[in-house]
Protein backbone atom coordinates (compact mmCIF):
# COMPACT_ATOMS: atom_id res chain seq x y z
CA UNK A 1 83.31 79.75 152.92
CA UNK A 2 85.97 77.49 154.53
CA UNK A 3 86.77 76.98 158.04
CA UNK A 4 90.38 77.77 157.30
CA UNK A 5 92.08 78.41 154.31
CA UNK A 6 95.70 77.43 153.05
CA UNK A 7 98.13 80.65 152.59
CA UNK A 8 101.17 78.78 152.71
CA UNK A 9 101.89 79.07 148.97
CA UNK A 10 100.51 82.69 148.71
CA UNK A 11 102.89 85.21 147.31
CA UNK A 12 101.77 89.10 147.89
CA UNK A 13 100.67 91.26 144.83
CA UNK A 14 103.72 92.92 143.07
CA UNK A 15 101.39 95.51 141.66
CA UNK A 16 100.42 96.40 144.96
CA UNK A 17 102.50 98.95 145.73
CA UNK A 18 101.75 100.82 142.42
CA UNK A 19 98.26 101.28 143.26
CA UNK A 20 98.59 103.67 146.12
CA UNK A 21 101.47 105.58 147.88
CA UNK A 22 101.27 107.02 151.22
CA UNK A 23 101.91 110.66 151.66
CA UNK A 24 101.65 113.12 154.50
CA UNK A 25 99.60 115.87 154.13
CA UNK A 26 98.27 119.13 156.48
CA UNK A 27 95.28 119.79 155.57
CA UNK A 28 92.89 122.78 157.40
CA UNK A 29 90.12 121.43 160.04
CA UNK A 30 87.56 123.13 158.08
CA UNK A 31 88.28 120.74 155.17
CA UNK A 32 88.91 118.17 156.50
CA UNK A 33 85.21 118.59 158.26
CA UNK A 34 83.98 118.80 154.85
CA UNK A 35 85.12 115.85 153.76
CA UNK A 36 84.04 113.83 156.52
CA UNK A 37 80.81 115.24 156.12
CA UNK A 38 80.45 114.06 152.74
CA UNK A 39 82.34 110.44 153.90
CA UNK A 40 79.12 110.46 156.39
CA UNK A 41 76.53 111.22 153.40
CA UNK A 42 78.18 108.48 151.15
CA UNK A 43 79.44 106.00 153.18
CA UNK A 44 83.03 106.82 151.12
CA UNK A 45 85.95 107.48 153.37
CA UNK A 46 86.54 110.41 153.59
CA UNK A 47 90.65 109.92 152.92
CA UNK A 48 89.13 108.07 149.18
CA UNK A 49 86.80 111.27 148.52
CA UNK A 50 89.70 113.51 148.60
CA UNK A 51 91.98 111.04 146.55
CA UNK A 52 88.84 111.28 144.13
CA UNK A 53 88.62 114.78 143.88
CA UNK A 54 92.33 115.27 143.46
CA UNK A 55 92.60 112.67 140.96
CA UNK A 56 89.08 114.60 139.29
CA UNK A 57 91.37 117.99 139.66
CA UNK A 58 94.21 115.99 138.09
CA UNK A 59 92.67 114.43 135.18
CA UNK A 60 91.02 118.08 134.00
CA UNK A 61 93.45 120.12 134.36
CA UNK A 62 92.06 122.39 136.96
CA UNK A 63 94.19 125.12 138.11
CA UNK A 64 93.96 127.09 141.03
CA UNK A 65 93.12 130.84 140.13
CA UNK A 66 95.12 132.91 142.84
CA UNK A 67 97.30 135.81 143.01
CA UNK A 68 98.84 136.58 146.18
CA UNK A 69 99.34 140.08 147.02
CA UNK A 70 102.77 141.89 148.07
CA UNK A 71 102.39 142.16 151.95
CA UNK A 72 103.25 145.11 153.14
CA UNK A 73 105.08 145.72 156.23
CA UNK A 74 104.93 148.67 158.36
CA UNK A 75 108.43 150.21 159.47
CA UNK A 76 110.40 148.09 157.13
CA UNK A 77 113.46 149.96 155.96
């Protein structure tokens, strides 16, 4: 490797900001746990195994099976 290297003719990537956006997301402590659990077991960080597995979720299809049920409230007129 160089000492030093010349970037005084770089240009940045213009595909760069295709590749990833960021997002904000809340996410439950017990998942998150999990994930970092698995980043620890991998060496994978933990913010690219749950990119993975949504992209996984993504590219199959999966749906979440789920039927919320009517809450019922006590006293309500």
């Amino acid at each position: 490797m160089r000492k030093q290297y010349d970037f005084s003719k770089a240009r940045r990537n213009p595909y760069a900001r295709r590749l990833k956006k960021s997002v904000t997301i809340r996410l439950d402590e017990a998942t998150i746990a999990y994930f970092k659990g698995l980043a620890d077991d991998t060496g994978i960080p933990y913010q690219t195994l749950i990119n993975l597995y949504l992209r996984d979720c993504a590219a199959h299809g999966r749906k979440l099976s789920m039927q919320w049920r009517k809450e019922l409230r006590s006293g309500a007129a």
